[in-house]
Protein backbone atom coordinates (compact mmCIF):
# COMPACT_ATOMS: atom_id res chain seq x y z
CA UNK A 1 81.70 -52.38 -57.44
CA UNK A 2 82.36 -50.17 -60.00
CA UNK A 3 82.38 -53.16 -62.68
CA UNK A 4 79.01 -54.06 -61.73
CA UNK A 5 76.18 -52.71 -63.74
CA UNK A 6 74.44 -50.77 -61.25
CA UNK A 7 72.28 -47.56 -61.40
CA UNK A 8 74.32 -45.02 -61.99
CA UNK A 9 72.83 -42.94 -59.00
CA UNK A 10 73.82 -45.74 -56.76
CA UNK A 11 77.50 -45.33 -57.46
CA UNK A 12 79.50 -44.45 -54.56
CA UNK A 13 76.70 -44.38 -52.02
CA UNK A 14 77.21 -45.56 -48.72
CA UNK A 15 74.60 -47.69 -47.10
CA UNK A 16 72.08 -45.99 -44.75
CA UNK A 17 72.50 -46.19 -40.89
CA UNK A 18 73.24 -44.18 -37.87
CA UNK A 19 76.18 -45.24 -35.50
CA UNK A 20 75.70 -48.16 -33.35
CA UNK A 21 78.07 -47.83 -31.11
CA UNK A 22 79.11 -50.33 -27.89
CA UNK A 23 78.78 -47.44 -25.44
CA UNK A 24 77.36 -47.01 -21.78
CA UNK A 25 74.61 -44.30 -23.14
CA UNK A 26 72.97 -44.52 -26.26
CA UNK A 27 70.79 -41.44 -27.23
CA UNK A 28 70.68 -41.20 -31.04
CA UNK A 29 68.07 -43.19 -32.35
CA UNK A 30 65.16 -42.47 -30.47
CA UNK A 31 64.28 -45.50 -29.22
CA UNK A 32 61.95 -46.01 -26.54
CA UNK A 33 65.12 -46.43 -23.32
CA UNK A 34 62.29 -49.06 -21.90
CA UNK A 35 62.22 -52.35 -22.72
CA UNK A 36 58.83 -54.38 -22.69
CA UNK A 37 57.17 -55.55 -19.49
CA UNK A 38 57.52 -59.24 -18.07
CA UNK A 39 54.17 -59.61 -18.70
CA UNK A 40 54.39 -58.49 -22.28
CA UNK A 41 57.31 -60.87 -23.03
CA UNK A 42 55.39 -63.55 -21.47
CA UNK A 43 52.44 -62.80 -23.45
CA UNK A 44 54.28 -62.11 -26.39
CA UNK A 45 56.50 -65.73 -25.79
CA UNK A 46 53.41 -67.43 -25.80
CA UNK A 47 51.71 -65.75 -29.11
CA UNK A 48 55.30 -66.13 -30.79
CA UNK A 49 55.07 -70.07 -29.70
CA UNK A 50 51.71 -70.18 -31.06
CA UNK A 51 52.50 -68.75 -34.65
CA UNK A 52 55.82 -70.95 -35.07
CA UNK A 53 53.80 -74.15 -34.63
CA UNK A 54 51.80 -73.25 -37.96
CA UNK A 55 54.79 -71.59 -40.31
CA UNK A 56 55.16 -74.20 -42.52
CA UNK A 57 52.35 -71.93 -43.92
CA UNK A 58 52.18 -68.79 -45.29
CA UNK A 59 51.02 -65.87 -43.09
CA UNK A 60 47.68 -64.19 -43.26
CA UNK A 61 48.66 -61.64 -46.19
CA UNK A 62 46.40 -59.18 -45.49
CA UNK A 63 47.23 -58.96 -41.95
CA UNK A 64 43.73 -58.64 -40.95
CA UNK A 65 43.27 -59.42 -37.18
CA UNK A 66 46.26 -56.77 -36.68
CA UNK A 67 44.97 -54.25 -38.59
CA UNK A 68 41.66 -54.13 -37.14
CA UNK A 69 43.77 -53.70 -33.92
CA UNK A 70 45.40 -50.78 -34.96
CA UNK A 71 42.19 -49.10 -36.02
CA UNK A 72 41.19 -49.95 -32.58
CA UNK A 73 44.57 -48.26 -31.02
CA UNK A 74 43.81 -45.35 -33.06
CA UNK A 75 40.61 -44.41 -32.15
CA UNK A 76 41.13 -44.46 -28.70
CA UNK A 77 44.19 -42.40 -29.13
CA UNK A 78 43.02 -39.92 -31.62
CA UNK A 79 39.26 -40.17 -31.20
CA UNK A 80 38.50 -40.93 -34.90
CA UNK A 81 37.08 -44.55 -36.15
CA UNK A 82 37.94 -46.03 -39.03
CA UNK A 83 37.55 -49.48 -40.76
CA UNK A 84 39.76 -51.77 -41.14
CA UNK A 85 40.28 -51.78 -45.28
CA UNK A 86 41.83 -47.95 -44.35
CA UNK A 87 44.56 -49.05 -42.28
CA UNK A 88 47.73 -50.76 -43.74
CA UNK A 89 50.60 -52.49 -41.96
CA UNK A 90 54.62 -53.26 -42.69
CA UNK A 91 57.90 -53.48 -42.09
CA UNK A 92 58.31 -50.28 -40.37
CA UNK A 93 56.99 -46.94 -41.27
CA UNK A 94 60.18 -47.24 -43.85
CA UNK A 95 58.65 -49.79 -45.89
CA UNK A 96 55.53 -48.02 -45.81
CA UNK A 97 56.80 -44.78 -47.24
CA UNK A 98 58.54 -47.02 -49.81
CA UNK A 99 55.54 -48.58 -50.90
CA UNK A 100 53.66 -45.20 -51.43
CA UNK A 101 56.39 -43.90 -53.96
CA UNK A 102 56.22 -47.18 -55.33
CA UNK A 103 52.63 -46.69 -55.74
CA UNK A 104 52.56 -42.32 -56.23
CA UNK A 105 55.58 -41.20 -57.33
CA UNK A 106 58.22 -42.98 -60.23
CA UNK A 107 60.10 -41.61 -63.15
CA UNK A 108 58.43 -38.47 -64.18
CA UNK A 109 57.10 -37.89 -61.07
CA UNK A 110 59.02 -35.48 -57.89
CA UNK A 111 58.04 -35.92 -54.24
CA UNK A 112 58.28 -32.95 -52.04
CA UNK A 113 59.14 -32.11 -48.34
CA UNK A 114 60.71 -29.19 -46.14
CA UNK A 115 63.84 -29.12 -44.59
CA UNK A 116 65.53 -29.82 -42.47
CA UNK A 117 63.14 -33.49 -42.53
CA UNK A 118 64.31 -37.10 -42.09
CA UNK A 119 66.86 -37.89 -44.09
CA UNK A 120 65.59 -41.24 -45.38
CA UNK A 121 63.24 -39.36 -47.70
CA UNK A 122 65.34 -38.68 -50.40
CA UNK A 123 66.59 -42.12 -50.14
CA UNK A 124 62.92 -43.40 -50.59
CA UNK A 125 62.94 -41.19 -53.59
CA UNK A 126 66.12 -42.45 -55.24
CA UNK A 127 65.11 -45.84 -55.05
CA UNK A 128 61.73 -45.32 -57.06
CA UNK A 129 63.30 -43.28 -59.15
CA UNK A 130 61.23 -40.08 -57.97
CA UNK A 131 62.39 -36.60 -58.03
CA UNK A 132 63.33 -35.35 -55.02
CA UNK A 133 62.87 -31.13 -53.76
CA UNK A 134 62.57 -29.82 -50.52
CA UNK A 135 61.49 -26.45 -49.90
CA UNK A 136 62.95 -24.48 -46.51
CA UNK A 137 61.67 -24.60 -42.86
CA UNK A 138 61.95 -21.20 -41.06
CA UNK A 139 64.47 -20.14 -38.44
CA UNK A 140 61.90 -22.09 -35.71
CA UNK A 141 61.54 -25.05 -37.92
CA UNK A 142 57.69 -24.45 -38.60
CA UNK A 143 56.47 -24.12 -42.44
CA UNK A 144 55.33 -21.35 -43.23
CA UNK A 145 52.01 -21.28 -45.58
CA UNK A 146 52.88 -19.50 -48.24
CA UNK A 147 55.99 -20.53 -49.20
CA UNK A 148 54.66 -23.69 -49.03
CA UNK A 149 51.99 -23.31 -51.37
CA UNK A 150 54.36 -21.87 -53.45
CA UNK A 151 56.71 -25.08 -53.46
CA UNK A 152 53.79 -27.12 -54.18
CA UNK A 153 52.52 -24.94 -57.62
CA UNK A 154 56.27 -24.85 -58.57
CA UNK A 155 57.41 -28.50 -58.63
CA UNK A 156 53.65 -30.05 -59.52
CA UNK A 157 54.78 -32.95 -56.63
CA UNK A 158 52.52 -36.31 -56.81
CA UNK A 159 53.54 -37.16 -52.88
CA UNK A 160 54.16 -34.46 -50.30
CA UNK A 161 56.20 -35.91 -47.03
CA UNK A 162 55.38 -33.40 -43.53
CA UNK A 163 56.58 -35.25 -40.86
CA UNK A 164 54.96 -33.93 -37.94
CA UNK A 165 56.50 -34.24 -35.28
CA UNK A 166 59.45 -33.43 -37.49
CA UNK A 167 63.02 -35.15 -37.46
CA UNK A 168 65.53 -33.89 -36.77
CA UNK A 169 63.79 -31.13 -34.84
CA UNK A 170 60.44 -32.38 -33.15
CA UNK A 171 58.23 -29.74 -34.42
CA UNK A 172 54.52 -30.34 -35.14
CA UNK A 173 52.63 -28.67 -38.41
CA UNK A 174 48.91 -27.13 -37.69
CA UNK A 175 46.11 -28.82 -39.14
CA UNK A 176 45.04 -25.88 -41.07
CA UNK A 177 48.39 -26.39 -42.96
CA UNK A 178 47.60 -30.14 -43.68
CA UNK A 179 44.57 -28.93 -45.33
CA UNK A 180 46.33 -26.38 -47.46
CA UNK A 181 48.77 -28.86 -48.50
CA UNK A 182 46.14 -31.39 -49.44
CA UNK A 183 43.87 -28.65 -51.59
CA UNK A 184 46.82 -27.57 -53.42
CA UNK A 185 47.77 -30.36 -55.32
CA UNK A 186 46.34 -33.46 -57.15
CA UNK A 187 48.85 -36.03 -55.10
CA UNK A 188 49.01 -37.30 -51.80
CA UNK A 189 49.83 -35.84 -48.56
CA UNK A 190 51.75 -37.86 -46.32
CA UNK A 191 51.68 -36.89 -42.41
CA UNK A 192 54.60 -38.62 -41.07
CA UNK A 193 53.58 -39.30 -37.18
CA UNK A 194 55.88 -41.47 -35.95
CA UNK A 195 56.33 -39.45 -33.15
CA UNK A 196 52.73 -38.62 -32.49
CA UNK A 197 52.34 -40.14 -28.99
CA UNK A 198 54.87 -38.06 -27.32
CA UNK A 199 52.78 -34.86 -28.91
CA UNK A 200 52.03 -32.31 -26.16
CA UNK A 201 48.65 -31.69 -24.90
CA UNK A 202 46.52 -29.53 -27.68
CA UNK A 203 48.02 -30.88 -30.46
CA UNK A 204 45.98 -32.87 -32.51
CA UNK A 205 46.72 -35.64 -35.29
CA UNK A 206 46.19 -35.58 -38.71
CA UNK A 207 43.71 -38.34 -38.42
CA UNK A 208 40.86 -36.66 -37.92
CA UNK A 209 41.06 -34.76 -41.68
CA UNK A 210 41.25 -37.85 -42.88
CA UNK A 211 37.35 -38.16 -43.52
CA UNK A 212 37.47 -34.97 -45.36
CA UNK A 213 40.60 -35.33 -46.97
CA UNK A 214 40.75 -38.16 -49.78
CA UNK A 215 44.55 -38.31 -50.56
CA UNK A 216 45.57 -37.67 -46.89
CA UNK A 217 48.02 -40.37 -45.76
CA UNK A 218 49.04 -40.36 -41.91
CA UNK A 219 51.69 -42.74 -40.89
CA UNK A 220 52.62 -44.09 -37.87
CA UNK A 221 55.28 -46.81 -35.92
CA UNK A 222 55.61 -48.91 -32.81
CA UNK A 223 58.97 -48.53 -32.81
CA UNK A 224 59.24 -45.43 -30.31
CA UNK A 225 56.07 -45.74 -28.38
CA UNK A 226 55.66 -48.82 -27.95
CA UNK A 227 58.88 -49.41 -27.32
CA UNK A 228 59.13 -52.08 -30.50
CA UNK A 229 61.89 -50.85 -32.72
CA UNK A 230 63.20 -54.19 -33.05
CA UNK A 231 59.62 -55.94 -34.19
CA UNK A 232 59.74 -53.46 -37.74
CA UNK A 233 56.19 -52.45 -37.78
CA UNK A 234 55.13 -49.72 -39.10
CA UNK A 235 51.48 -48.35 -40.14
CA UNK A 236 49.47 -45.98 -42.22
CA UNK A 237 45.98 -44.82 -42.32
CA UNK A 238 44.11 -43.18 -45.24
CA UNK A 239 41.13 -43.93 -47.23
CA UNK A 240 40.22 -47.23 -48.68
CA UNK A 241 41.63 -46.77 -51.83
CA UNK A 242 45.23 -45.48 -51.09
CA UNK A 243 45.39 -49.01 -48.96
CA UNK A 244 44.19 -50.72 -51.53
CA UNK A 245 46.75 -49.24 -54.21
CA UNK A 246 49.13 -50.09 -51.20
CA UNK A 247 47.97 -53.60 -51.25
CA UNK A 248 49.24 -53.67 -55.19
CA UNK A 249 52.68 -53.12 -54.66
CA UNK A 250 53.30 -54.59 -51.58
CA UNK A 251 55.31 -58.11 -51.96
CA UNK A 252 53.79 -61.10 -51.03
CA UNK A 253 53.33 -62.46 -47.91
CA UNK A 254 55.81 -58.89 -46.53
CA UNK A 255 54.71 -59.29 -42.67
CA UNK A 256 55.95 -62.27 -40.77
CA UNK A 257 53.40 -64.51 -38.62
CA UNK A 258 55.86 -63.82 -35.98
CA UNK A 259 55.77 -60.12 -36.43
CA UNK A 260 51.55 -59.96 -36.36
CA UNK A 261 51.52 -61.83 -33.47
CA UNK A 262 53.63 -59.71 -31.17
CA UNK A 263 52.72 -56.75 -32.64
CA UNK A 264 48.82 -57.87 -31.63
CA UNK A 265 50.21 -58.47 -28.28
CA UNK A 266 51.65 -55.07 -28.07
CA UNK A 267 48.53 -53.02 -28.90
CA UNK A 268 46.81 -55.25 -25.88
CA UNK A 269 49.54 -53.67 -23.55
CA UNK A 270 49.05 -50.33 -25.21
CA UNK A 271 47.90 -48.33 -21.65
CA UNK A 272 50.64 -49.52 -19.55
CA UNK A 273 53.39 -48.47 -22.39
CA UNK A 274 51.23 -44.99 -22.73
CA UNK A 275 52.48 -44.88 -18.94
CA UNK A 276 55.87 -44.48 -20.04
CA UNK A 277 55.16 -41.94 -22.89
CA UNK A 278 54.04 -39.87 -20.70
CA UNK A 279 57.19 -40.23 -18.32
CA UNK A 280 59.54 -39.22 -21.12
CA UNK A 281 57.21 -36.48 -22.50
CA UNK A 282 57.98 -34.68 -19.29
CA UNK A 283 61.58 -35.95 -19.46
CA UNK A 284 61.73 -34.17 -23.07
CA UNK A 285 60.22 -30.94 -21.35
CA UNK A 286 62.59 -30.91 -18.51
CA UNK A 287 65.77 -31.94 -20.74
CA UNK A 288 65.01 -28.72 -23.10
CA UNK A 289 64.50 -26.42 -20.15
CA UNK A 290 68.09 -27.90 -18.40
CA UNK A 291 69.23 -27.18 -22.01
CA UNK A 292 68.00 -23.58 -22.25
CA UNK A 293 69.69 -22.68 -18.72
CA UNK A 294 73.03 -23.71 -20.22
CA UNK A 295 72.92 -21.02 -22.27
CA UNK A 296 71.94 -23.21 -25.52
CA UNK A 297 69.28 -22.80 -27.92
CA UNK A 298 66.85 -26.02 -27.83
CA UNK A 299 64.38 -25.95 -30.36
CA UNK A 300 60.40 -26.74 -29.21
CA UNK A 301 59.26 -30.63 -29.54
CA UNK A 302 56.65 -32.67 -29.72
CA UNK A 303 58.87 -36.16 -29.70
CA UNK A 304 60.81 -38.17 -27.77
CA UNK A 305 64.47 -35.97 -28.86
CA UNK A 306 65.44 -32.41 -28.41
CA UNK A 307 67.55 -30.72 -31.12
CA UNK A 308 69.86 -28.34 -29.29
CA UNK A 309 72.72 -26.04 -30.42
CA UNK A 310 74.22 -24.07 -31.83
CA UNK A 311 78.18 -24.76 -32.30
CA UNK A 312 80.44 -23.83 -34.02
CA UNK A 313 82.13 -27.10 -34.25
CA UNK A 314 79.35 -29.41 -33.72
CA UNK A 315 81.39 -32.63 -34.36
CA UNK A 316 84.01 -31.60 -31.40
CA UNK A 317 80.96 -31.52 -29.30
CA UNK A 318 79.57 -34.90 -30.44
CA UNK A 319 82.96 -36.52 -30.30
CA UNK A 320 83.89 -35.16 -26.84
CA UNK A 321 80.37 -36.49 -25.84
CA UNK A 322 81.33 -39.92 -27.27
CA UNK A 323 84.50 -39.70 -25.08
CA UNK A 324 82.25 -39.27 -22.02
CA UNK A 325 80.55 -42.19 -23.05
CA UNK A 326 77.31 -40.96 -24.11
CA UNK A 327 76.65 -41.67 -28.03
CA UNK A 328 74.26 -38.33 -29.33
CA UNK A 329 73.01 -37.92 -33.19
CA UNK A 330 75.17 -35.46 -35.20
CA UNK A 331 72.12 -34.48 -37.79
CA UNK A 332 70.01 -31.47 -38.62
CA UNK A 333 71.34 -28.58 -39.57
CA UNK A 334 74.89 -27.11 -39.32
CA UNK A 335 75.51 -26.73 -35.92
CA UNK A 336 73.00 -28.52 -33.88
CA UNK A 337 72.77 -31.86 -32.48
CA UNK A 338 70.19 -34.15 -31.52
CA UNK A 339 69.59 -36.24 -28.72
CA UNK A 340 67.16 -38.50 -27.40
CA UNK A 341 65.22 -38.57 -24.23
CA UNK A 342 66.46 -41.12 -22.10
CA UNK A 343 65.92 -42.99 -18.60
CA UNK A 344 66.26 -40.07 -15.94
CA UNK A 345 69.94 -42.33 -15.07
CA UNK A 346 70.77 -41.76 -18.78
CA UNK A 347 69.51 -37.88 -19.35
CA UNK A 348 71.37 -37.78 -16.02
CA UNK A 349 74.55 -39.31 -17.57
CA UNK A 350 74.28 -36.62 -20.69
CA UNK A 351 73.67 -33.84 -18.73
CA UNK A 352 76.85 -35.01 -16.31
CA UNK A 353 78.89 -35.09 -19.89
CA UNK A 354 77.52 -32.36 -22.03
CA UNK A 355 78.66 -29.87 -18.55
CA UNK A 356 81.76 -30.77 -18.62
CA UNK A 357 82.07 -30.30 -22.44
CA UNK A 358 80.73 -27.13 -22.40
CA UNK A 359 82.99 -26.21 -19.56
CA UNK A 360 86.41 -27.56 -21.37
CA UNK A 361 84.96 -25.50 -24.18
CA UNK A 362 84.76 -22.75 -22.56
């Protein structure tokens, strides 16, 4: 590789991706542990069947009939309406955030977040050539105001990632913070939410400043909620013309027939998966409390994963879990780990294995 003529920043990089493991318990991704209803596959079979018999043509490039489903979805989950033109649809929430550096940031231009954050960020920023600076969380993962503010009038960012609920540690940002954010720079503010269904009760979405707040960008999934991770669809909403500078970089034709039609599907079954987000927002509650009695630290969340620690040797802990068979996420910062809320067999199974880890350890 090192003969081809490649970026240089690329050199040496290894590709992206967590461990995908053939193990009994997987709980590092957070994906939704429940698969789709029979009724959804059947319904989803039967929309799939229905787009293959026309793609000898193109699909409908705007995705139109799915968007103005997921400004449905979205006002009856976060009470605010919006039109269709302000919500945009891809390839996951990843190709989403790719397309807005595409479109905001660029040579010249820095993007900004806090850490510890997702660690695809700075990847999104390599790619487009964007500067990339993060600014630190405190000790209980929030952001504090000020030294956020001060970030922001240091580096001069064009795009400002908050993901909120945050990843690796599940913690949500106030509103008021949003709006600081968004009135202290020129750029855009980008409210990762891709965990915003499995919020707790009282904490609201960044959706509703979005009326008041013209460069405001909240992004969303239906990977973890919905339980879709393997359909790649991803979502954003903002003003009319963020989507429409969207609309100018995204490639032609990007979302599948296939993938409009099952998404479509998925927003009709939208109650009966909310059923299950509930289940594993109390499964998150209880699996931090079980946590906390071990004599752990397990920070507060608002998604579908607890961060828990600390450890002195965090990757003894992860690979002693692995020999249990129970595959966690070794992420976040030094001496934590992360893992995902499971079905109450699988939390079972983790809690079974993480015991007797912490007893060989101690």
């Amino acid at each position: 590789m090192s003969e081809l003529p490649i970026r240089d920043e690329l050199r040496g990089v290894e590709p992206y991706g967590a461990p995908q493991l053939d193990v009994p318990v997987c709980l590092n991704v957070n994906e939704n542990p429940f698969p789709p209803s029979e009724q959804l596959v059947a319904d989803a079979a039967r929309a799939v069947a229905d787009a293959v018999r026309g793609l000898n043509r193109y699909p409908d490039r705007e995705a139109t009939t799915l968007r103005e489903r997921l400004a449905g979805y979205l006002e009856r989950e976060s009470g605010v309406t919006l039109e269709t033109g302000q919500v945009w649809a891809a390839n996951g929430s990843n190709e989403i955030m790719l397309q807005i550096l595409q479109a905001f940031g660029g040579p010249g231009r820095t993007a900004l977040s806090f850490a510890p954050t997702y660690s695809m960020y700075p990847e999104y920023a390599r790619d487009t050539s964007t500067a990339w600076v993060t600014a630190r969380r405190d000790d209980d993962f929030g952001i504090d105001e000020d030294t956020a503010l001060k970030a922001v009038a240091e580096h001069q960012p064009t795009v400002v990632f908050v993901a909120s609920p945050n990843n690796p540690t599940g913690t949500a940002v106030p509103l008021g913070l949003v709006s600081a954010l968004h009135d202290a720079t020129d750029g855009v503010v980008v409210i990762d939410e891709a965990y915003a269904e499995f919020r707790r009760d009282g904490v609201p979405s960044a959706i509703g400043l979005l009326a008041t707040h013209p460069r405001l960008i909240v992004t969303r999934t239906m990977s973890k909620a919905f339980a879709f991770a393997g359909a790649r669809l991803g979502y954003a909403a903002a003003s009319r013309q963020i989507v429409d500078v969207l609309r100018v970089v995204r490639l032609p034709y990007h979302l599948s027939a296939v993938t409009q039609a099952v998404a479509v599907v998925a927003l009709e079954h939208a109650a009966e998966l909310q059923e299950r987000v509930a289940q594993l927002r109390d499964e998150r509650d209880a699996l931090a409390r079980w946590l906390r009695e071990q004599g752990l630290r397990a920070a507060e969340s608002d998604a579908n994963f607890v961060l828990f620690g600390r450890f002195e040797d965090r990757h003894a802990v992860w690979q002693a879990l692995l020999d249990h068979g129970v595959l966690i996420r070794e992420t976040g910062p030094d001496g934590w780990l992360r893992v995902s809320v499971g079905t109450p067999e699988e939390t079972t199974a983790f809690k079974v294995a993480l015991a007797d880890v912490l007893k060989e350890q101690r």
